[in-house]
Protein backbone atom coordinates (compact mmCIF):
# COMPACT_ATOMS: atom_id res chain seq x y z
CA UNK A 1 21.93 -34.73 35.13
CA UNK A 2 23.57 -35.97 38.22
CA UNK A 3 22.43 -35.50 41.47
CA UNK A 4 22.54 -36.90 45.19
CA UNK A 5 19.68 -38.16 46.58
CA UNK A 6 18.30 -37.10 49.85
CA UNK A 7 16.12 -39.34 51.89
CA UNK A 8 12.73 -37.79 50.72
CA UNK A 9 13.98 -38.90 46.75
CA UNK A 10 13.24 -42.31 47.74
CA UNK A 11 9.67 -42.43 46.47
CA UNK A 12 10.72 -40.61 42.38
CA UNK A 13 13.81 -43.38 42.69
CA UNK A 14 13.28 -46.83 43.56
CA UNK A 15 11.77 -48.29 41.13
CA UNK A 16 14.32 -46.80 39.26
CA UNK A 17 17.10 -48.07 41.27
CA UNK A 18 15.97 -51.55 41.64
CA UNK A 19 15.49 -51.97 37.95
CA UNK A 20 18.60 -51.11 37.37
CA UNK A 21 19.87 -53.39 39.77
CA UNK A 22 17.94 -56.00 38.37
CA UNK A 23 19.28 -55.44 35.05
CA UNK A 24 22.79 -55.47 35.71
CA UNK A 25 22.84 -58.31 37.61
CA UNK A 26 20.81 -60.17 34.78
CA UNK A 27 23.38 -58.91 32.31
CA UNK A 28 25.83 -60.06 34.41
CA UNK A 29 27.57 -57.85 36.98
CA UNK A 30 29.18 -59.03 40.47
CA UNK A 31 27.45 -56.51 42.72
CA UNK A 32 26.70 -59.03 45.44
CA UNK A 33 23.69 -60.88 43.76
CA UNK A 34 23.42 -64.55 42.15
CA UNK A 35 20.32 -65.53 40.19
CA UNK A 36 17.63 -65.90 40.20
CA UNK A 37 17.24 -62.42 41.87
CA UNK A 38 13.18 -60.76 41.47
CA UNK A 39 12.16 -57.26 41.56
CA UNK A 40 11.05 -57.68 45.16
CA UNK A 41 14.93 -58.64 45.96
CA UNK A 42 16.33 -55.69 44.25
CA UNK A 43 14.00 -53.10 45.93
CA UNK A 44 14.74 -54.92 49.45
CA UNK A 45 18.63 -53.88 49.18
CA UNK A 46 17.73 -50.11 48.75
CA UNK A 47 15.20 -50.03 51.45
CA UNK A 48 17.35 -51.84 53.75
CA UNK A 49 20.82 -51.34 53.24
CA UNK A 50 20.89 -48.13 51.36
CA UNK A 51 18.05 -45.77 52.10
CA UNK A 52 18.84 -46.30 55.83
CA UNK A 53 22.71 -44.70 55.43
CA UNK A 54 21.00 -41.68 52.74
CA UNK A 55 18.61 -41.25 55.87
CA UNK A 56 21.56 -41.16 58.24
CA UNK A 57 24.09 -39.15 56.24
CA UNK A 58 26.11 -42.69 56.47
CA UNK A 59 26.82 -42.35 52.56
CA UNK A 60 26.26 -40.58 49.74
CA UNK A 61 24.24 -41.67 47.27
CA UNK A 62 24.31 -40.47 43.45
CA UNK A 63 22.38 -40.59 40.48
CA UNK A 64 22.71 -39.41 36.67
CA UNK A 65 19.11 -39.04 35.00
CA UNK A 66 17.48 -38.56 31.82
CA UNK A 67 14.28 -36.39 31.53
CA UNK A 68 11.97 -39.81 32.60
CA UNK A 69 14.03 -42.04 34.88
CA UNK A 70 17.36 -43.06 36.25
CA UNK A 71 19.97 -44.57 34.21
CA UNK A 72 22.73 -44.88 36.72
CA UNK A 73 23.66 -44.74 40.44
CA UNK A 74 27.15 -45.26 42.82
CA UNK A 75 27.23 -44.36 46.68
CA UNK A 76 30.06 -42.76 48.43
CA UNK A 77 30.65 -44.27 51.80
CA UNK A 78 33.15 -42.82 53.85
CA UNK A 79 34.91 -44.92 56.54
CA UNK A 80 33.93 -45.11 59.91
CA UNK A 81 36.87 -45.89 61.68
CA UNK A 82 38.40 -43.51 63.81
CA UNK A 83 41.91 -44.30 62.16
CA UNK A 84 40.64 -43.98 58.84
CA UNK A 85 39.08 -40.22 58.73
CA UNK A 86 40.78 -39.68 54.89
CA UNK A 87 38.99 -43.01 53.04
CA UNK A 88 35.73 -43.83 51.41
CA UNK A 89 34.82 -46.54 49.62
CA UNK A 90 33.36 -46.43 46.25
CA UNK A 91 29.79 -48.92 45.74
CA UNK A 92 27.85 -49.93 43.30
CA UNK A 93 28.33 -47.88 40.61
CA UNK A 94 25.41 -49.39 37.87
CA UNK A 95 24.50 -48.36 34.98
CA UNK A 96 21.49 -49.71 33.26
CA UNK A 97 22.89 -52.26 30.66
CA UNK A 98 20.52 -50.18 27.74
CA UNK A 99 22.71 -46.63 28.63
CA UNK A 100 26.33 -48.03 28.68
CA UNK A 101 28.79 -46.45 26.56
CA UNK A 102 27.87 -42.79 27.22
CA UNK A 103 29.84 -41.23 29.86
CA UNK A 104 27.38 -41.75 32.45
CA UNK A 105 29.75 -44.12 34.92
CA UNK A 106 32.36 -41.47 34.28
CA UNK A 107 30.19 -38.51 35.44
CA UNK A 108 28.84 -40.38 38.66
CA UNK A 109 32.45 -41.50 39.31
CA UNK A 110 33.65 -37.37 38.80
CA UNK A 111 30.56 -36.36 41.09
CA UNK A 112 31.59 -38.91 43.25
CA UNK A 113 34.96 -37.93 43.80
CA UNK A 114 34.20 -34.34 43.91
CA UNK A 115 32.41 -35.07 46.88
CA UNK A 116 34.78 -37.14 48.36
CA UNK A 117 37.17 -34.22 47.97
CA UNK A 118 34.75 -31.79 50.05
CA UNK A 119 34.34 -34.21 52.86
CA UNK A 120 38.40 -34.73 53.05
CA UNK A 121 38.20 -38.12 51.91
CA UNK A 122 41.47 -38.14 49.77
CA UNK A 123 41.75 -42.17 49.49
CA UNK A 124 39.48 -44.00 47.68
CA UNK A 125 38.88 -47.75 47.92
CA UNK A 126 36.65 -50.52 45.12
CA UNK A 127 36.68 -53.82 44.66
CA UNK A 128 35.55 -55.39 41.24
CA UNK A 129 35.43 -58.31 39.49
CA UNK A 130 39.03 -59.14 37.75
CA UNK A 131 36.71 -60.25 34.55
CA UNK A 132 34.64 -57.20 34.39
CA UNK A 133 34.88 -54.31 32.17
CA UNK A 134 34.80 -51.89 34.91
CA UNK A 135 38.24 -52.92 35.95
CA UNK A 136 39.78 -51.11 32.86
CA UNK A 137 36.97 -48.06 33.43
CA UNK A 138 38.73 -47.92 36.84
CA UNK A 139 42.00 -47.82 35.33
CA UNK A 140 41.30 -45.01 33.08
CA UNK A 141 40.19 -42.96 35.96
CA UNK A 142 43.39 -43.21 37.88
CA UNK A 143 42.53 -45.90 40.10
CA UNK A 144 45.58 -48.49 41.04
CA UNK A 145 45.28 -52.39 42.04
CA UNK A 146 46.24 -53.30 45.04
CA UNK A 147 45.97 -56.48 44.89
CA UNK A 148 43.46 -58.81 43.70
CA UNK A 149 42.04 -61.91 45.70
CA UNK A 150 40.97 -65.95 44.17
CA UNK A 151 37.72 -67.15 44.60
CA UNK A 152 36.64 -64.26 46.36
CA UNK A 153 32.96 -63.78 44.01
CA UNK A 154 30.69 -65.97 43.13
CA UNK A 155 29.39 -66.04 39.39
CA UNK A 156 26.14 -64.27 39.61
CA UNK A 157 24.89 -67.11 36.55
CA UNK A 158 26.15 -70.17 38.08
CA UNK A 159 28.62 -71.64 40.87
CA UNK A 160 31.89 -71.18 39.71
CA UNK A 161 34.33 -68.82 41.95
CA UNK A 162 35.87 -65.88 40.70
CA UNK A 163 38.94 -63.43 41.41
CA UNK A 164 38.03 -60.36 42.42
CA UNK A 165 41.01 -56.99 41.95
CA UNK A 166 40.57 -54.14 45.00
CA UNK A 167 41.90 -50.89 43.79
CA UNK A 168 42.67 -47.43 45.31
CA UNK A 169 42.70 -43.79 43.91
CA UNK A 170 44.60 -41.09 45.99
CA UNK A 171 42.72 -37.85 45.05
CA UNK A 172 45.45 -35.61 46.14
């Protein structure tokens, strides 16, 4: 079941959402964290840097559930600028490393979209690791490189830099 959280989910979803966090980033995803990264790091970046835009309507954030807990998230954030009314960018989308390979980063991704579509954001914008196996789950959802950037990520597992590919998906 997919769903986007309001502000007063926070409570039923962060322990959720951190483990998840913590999980991917220990199996080894570049979404922004390096290890060692504890439990107490993981719920930190939802209290601070996501519930705050939920609470503000600053982004949208989604989740796909099973009947106990929540297996996957991504957040819609649409651009600020005043120049850039049409574009959101596309975050985090996690899924817990033990519920891969079921459709469920396709269905947030489809939510996602849908609501990008409702708000008039027609141009959506990712970045991802060149190496990562999202890249080609991008791909198959119509999303085109850009361009893609040396060095730009750190190795969550040790110091070596690594290229990271930004990619676009008109939804028109």
């Amino acid at each position: 079941m997919i769903e986007r959280l309001t502000s007063s989910d926070l409570d039923g979803a962060l322990d959720d959402l951190a483990g998840i966090l913590q999980a991917c980033v220990h199996d080894g995803a570049s979404v922004g964290f390096i290890l060692p990264f504890p439990p107490e790091q993981a719920r930190a970046y939802w209290l601070n840097h996501v519930w705050s835009g939920v609470a503000e309507n600053e982004l949208d954030l989604f989740v796909v559930r099973n009947a106990q807990h929540v297996l996957g998230t991504v957040q819609l954030i649409p651009a600020k600028m005043p120049n850039q009314p049409h574009r959101a960018d596309v975050a985090k989308l996690l899924v817990h490393p033990n519920a891969r390979r079921q459709g469920l980063g396709r269905a947030l991704m489809a939510a996602l979209e849908e609501r990008a579509a409702q708000l008039g954001r027609n141009v959506l914008v990712l970045d991802t690791r060149s190496s990562d196996p999202s890249l080609r789950l991008y791909q198959s959802l119509g999303f085109q490189i850009a361009g893609e950037i040396p060095n730009y990520c750190r190795n969550p597992f040790d110091a070596r830099l690594e290229p990271t590919t930004f990619m676009y998906k008109n939804l028109h």
